[in-house]
Every structure is written in C-alpha cells, then in structure tokens.
C-alpha atoms as a PDB file:
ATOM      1  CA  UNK A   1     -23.443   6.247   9.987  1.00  0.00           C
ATOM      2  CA  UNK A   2     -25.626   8.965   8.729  1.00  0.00           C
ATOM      3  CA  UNK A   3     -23.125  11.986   9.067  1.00  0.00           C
ATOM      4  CA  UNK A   4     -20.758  10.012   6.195  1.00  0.00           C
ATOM      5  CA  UNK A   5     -23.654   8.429   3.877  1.00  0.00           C
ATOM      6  CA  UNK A   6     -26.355  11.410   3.755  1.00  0.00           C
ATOM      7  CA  UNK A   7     -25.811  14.872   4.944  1.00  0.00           C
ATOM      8  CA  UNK A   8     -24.437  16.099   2.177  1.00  0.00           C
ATOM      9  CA  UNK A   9     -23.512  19.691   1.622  1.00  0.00           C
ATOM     10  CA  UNK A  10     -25.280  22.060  -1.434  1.00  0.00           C
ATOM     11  CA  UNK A  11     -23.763  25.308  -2.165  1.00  0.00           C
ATOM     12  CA  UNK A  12     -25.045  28.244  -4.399  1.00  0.00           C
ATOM     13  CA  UNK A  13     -23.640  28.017  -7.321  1.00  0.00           C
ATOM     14  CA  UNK A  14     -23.330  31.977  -7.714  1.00  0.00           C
ATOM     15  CA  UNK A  15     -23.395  33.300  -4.180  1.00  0.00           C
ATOM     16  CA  UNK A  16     -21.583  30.607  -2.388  1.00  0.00           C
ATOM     17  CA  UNK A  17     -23.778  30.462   0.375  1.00  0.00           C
ATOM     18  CA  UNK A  18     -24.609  26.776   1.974  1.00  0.00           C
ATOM     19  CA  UNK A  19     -27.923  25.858   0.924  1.00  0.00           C
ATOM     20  CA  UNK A  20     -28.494  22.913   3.461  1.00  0.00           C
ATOM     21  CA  UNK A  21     -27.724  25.080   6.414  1.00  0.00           C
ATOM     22  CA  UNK A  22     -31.060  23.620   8.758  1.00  0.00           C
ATOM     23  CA  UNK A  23     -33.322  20.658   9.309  1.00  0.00           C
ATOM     24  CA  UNK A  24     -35.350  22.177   6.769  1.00  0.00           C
ATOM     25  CA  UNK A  25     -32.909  21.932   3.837  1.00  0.00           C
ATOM     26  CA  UNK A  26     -31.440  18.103   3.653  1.00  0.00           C
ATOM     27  CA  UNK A  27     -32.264  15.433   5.507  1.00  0.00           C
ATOM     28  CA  UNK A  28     -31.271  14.157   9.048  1.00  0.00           C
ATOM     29  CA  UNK A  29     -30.324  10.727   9.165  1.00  0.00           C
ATOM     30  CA  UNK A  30     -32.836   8.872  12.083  1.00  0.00           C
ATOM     31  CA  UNK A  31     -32.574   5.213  13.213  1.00  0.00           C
ATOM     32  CA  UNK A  32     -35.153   4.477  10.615  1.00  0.00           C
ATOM     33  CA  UNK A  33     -31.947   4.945   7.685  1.00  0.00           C
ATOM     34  CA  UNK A  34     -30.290   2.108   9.573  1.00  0.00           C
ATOM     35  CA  UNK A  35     -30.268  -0.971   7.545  1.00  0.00           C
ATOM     36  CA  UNK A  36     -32.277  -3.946   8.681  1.00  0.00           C
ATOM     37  CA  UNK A  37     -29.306  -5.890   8.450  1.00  0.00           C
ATOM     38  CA  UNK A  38     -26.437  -3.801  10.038  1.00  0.00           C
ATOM     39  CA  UNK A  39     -23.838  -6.603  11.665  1.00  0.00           C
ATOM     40  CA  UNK A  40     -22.024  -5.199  14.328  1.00  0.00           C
ATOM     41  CA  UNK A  41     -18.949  -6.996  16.398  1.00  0.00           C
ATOM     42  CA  UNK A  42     -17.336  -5.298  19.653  1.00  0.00           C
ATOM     43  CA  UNK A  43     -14.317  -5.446  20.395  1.00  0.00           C
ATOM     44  CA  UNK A  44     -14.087  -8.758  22.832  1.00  0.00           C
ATOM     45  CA  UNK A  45     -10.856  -8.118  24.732  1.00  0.00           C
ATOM     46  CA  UNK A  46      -9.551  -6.414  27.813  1.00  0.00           C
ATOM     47  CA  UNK A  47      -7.857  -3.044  27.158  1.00  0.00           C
ATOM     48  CA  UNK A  48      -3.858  -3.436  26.900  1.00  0.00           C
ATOM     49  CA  UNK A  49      -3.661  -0.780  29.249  1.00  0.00           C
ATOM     50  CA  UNK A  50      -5.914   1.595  31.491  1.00  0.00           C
ATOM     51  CA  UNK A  51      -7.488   5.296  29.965  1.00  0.00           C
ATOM     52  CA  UNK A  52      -5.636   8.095  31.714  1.00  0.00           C
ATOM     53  CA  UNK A  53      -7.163   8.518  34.835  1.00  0.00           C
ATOM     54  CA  UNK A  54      -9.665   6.145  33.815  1.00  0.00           C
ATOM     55  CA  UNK A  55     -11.303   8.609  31.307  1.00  0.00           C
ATOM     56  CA  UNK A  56     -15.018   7.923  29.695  1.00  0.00           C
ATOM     57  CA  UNK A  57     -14.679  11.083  27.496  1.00  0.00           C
ATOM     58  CA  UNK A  58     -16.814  10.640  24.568  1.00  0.00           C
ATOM     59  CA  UNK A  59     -15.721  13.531  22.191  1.00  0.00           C
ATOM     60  CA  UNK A  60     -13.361  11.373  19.851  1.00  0.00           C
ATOM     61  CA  UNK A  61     -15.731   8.438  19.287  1.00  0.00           C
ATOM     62  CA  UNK A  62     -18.841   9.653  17.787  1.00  0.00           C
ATOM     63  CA  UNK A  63     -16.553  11.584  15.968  1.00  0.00           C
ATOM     64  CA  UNK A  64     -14.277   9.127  14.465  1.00  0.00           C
ATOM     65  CA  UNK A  65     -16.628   5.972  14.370  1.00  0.00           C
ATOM     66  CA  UNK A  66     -18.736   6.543  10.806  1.00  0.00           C
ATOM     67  CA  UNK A  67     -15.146   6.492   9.228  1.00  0.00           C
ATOM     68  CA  UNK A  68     -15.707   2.991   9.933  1.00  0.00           C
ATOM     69  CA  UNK A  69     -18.661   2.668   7.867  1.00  0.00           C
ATOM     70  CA  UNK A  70     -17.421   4.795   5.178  1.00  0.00           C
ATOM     71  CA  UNK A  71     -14.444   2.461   4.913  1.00  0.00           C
ATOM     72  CA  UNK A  72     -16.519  -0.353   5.215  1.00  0.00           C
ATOM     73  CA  UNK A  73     -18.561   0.885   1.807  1.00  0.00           C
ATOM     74  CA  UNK A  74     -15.010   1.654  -0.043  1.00  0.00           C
ATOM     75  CA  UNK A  75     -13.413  -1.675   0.939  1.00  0.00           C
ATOM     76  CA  UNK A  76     -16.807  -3.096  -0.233  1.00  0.00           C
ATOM     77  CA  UNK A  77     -17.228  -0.932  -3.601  1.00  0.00           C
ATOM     78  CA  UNK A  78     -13.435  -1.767  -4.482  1.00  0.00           C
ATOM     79  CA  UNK A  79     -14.188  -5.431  -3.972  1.00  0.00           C
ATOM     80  CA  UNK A  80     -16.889  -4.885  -7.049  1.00  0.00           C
ATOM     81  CA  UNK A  81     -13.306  -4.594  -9.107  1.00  0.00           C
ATOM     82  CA  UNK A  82     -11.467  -6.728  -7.362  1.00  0.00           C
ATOM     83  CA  UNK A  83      -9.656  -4.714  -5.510  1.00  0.00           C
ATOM     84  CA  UNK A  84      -7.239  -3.698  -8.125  1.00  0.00           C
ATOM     85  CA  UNK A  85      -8.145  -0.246  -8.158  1.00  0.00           C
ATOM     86  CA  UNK A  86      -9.192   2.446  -5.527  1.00  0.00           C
ATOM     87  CA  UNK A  87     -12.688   3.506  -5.926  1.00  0.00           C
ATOM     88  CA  UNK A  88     -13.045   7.541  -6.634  1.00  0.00           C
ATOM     89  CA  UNK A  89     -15.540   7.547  -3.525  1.00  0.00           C
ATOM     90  CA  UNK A  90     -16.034  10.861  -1.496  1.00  0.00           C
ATOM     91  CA  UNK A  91     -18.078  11.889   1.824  1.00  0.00           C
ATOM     92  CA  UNK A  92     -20.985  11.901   1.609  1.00  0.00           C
ATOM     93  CA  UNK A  93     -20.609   8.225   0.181  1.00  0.00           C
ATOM     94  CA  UNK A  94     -25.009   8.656  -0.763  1.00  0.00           C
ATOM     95  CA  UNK A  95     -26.537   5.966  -2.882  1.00  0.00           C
ATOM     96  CA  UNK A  96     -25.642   8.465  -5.817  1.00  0.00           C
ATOM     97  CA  UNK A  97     -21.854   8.462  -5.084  1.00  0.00           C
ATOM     98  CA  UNK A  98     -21.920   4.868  -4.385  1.00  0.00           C
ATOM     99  CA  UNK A  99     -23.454   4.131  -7.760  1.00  0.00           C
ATOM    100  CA  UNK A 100     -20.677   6.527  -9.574  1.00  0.00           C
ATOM    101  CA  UNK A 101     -17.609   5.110  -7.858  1.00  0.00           C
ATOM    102  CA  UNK A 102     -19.433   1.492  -8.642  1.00  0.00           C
ATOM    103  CA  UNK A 103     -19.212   2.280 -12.178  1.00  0.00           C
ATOM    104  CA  UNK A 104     -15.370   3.553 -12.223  1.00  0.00           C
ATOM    105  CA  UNK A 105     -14.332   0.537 -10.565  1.00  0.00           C
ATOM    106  CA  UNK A 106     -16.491  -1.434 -13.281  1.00  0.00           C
ATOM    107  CA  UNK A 107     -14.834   0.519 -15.787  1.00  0.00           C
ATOM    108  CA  UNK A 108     -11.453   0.361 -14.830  1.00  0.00           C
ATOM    109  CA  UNK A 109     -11.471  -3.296 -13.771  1.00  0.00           C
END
C-alpha cells in the first residue's frame, strides 16, 4: 500500500541525481500508515485450476497487489465527479496528489 501512496521520488533539479536514494531521505511506509479502517475481502473460491507444479512463488504478488489500492483511490477520486471524467492521478497517489486530482475532477465535473 505504501510503495504506491508515499515513496515518492525527488530529483535534483540541476544535477539529476535522486535525492531520496536511503531511509534517510523520504519516508518508509510501516504498518502504523495503515488506515484504521482498511476493509479487506479474499478471494472465497477454489482456484479454476491448479499453479504449475503447484507453485507458492511470491515474486508477482507483492509486486502487483498495491495496484489494487492505487486503483481503489482513482475509482474512488473519479467517483468525487461522478465518474464522468478520469482523474489526472499519478504514483505516488500522496495526500498531495490526491488533493490535486480531487480538484480536476471538481473542476471538470
């Protein structure tokens, strides 16, 4: 959830170089950034068909799961205009970005 809402990148604006390059230079989402209301549902089915050779690899899922959240905020900020437009909402979707694409969809409704 963190990786798409907060750890957003800052580059020089003359040399280029990334300015949040360690711990010490933005801030790493914890469980404490978790909302105290985060609803969750799992999927409640049996699989349509087995994993090949029953595979438990984990590489693809932390990786693709905050897409869900980040969709989840852009369904939720396009709702705010009633869905008629898309909201112009980038990763990091922060509080700041949020607010912006809040305010186009406002605008433009």
């Amino acid at each position: 959830m963190g990786w798409l809402t907060m750890e957003e990148l800052v580059w020089h604006p003359q040399t280029g170089l990334l300015l949040t390059h360690a711990p010490s230079t933005y801030k790493i989402p914890t469980a404490n950034d978790c909302p105290a209301d985060f609803r969750v549902r799992l999927f409640d089915n049996a699989n349509a068909e087995d994993s090949i050779h029953r595979s438990k690899a984990v590489g693809e899922p932390p990786l693709l799961l905050p897409f869900s959240v980040f969709y989840a905020l852009r369904d939720a900020v396009s709702a705010v205009g009633g869905h008629r437009i898309d909201p112009p909402l980038s990763a990091p979707a922060t509080g700041e970005a949020l607010l912006r694409a809040i305010e186009a969809v406002r605008g433009g409704a």
